[in-house]
C-alpha atoms as a PDB file:
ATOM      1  CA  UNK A   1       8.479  -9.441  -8.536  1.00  0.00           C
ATOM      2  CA  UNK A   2       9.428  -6.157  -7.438  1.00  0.00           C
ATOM      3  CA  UNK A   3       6.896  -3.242  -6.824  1.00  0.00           C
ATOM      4  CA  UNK A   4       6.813  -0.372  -9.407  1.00  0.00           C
ATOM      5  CA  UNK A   5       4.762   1.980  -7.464  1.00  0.00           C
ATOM      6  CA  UNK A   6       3.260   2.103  -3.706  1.00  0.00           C
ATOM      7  CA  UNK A   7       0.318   0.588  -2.335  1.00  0.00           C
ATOM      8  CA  UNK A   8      -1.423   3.918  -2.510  1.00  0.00           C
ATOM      9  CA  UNK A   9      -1.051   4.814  -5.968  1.00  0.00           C
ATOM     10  CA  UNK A  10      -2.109   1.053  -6.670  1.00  0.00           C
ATOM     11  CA  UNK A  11      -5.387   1.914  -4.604  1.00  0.00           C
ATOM     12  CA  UNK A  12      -5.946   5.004  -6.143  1.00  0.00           C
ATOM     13  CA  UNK A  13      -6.004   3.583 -10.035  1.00  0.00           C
ATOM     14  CA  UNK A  14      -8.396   1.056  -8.554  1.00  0.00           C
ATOM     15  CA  UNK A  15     -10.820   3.593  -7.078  1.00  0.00           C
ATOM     16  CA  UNK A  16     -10.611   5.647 -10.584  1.00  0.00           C
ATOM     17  CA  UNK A  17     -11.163   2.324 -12.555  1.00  0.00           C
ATOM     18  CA  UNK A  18     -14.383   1.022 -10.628  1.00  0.00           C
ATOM     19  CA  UNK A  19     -15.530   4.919 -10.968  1.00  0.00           C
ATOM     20  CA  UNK A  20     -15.580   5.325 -14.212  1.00  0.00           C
ATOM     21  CA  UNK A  21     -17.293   1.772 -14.358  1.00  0.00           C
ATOM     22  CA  UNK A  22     -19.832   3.402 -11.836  1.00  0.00           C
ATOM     23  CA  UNK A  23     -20.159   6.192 -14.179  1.00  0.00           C
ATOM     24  CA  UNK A  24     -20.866   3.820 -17.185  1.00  0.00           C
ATOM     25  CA  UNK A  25     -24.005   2.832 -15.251  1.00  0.00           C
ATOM     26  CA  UNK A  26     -25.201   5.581 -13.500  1.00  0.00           C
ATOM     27  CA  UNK A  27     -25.187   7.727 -16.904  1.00  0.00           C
ATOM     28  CA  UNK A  28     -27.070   4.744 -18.576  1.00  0.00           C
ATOM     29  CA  UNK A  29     -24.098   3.652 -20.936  1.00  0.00           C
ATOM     30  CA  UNK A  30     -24.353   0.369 -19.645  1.00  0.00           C
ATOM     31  CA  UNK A  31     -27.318  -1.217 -17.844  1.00  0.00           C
ATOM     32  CA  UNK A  32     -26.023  -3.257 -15.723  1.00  0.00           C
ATOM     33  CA  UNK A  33     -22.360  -4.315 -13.804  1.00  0.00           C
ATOM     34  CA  UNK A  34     -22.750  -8.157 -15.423  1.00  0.00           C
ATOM     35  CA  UNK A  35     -23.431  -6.119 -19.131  1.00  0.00           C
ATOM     36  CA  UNK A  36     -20.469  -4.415 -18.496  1.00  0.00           C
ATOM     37  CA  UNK A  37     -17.983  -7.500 -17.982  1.00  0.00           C
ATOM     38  CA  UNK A  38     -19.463  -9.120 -20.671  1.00  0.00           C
ATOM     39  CA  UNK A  39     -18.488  -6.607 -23.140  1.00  0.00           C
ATOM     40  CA  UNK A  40     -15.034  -5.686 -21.154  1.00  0.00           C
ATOM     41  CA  UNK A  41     -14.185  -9.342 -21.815  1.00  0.00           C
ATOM     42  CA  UNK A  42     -13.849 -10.109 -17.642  1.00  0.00           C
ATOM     43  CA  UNK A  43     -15.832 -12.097 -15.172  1.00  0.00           C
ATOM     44  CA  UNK A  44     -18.322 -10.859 -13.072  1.00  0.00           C
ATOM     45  CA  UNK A  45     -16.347 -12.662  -9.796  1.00  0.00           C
ATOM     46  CA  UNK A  46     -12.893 -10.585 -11.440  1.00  0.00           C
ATOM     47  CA  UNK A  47     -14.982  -7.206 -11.287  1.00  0.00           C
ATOM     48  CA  UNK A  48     -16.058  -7.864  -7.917  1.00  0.00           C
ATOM     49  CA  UNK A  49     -12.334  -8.731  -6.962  1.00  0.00           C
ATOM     50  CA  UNK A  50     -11.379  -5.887  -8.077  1.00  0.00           C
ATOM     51  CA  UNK A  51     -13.969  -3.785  -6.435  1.00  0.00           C
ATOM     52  CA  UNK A  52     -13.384  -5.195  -3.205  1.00  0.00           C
ATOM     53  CA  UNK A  53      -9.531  -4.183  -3.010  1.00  0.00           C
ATOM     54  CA  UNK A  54      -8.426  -8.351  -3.590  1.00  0.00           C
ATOM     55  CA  UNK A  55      -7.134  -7.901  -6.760  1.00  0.00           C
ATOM     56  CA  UNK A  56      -6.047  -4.869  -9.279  1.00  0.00           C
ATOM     57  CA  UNK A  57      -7.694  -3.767 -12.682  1.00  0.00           C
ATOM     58  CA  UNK A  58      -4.974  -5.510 -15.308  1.00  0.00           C
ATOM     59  CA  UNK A  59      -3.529  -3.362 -18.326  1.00  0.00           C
ATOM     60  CA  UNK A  60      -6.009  -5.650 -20.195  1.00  0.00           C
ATOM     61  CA  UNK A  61      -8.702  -4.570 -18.678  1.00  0.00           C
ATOM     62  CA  UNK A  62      -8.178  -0.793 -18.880  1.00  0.00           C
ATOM     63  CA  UNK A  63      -7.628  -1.417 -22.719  1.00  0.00           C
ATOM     64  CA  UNK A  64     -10.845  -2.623 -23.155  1.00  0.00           C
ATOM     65  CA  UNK A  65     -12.751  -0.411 -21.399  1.00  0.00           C
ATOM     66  CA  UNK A  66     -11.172   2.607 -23.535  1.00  0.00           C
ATOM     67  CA  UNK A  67     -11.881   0.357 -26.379  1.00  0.00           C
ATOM     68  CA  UNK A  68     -15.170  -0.520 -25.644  1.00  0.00           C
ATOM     69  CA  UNK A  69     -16.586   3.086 -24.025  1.00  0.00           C
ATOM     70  CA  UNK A  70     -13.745   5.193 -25.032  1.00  0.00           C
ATOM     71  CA  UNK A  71     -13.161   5.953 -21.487  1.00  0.00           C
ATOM     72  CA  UNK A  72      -9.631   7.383 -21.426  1.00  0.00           C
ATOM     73  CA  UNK A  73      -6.772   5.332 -19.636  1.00  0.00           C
ATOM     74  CA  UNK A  74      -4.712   8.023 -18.615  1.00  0.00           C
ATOM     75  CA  UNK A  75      -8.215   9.462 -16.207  1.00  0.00           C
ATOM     76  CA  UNK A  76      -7.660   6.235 -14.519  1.00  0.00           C
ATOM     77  CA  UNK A  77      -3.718   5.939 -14.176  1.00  0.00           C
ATOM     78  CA  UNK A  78      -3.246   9.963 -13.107  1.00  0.00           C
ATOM     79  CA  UNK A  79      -4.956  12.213 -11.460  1.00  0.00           C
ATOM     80  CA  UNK A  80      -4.386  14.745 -13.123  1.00  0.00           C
ATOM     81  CA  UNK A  81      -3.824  13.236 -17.163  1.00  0.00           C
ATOM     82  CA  UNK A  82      -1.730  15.195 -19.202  1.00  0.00           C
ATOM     83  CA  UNK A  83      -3.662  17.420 -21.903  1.00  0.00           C
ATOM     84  CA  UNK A  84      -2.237  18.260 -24.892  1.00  0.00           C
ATOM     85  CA  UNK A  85      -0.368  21.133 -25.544  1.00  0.00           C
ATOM     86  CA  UNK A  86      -2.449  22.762 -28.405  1.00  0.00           C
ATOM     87  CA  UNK A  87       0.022  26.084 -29.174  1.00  0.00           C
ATOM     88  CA  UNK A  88       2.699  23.363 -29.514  1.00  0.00           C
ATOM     89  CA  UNK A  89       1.184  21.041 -31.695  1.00  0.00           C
ATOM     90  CA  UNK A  90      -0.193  23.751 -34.201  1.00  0.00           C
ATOM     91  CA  UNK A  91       3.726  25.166 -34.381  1.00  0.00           C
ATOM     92  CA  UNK A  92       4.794  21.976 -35.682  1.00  0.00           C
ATOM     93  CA  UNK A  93       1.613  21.019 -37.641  1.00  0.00           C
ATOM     94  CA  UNK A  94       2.478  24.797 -39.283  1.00  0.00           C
ATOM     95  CA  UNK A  95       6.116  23.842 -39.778  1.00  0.00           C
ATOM     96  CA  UNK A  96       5.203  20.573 -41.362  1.00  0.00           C
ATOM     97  CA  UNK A  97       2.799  22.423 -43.823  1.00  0.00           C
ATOM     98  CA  UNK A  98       5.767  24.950 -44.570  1.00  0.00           C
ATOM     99  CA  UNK A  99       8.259  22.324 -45.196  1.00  0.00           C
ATOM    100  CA  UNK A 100       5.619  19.771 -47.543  1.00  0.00           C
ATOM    101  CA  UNK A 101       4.862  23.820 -49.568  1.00  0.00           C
ATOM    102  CA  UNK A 102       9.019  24.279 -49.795  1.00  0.00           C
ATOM    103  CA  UNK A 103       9.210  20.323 -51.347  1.00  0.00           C
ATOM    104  CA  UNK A 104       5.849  20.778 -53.331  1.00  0.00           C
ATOM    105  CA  UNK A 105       7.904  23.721 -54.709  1.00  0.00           C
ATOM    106  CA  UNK A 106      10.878  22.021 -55.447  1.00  0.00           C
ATOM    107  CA  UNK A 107       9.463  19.467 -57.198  1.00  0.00           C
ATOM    108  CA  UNK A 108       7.526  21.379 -59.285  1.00  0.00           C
ATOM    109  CA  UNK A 109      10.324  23.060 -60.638  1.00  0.00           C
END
């Protein structure tokens, strides 16, 4: 199968993933590392693969840890994740309300 990305952007997601696991604990979210795989639906030997650089978090298992602790996906896949463009999204929210008003007005009529 061929390889998306490098080996160092692989590395990277798996250093942000077992950090924001890390952070989980240390913050007293979860209690424990074994707490935590039970309720991110993976075995403890998977975690520790992971941890150790044998294996890579799966898609599945950065789905249920946002689903579970609501730990974002994109702070483990970037970097930097993309934040959302507020001015933009209150433009078009405004628009929208202008265009239902115009309708609401129309029917009315």
């Amino acid at each position: 199968m061929p390889q998306l990305y490098n080996d160092d952007i692989e590395n990277q997601i798996r250093t942000r993933f077992i950090q924001k696991c890390d952070d989980l604990i240390s913050t007293g979210r979860v209690d424990s590392y074994a707490e935590l795989c039970r309720s991110i639906e993976i075995s403890p030997a998977s975690f520790n693969q992971v941890k150790t650089g044998v294996t890579k978090p799966t898609l599945q298992m950065l789905y249920n840890l946002q689903s579970v602790y609501k730990v974002s996906v994109e702070s483990i896949l970037f970097i930097n994740p993309p934040k959302l463009n507020m001015v933009f999204i209150r433009s078009q929210l405004s628009a929208i309300q202008e265009s239902l008003e115009k309708l609401e007005g129309a029917i009315s009529v």
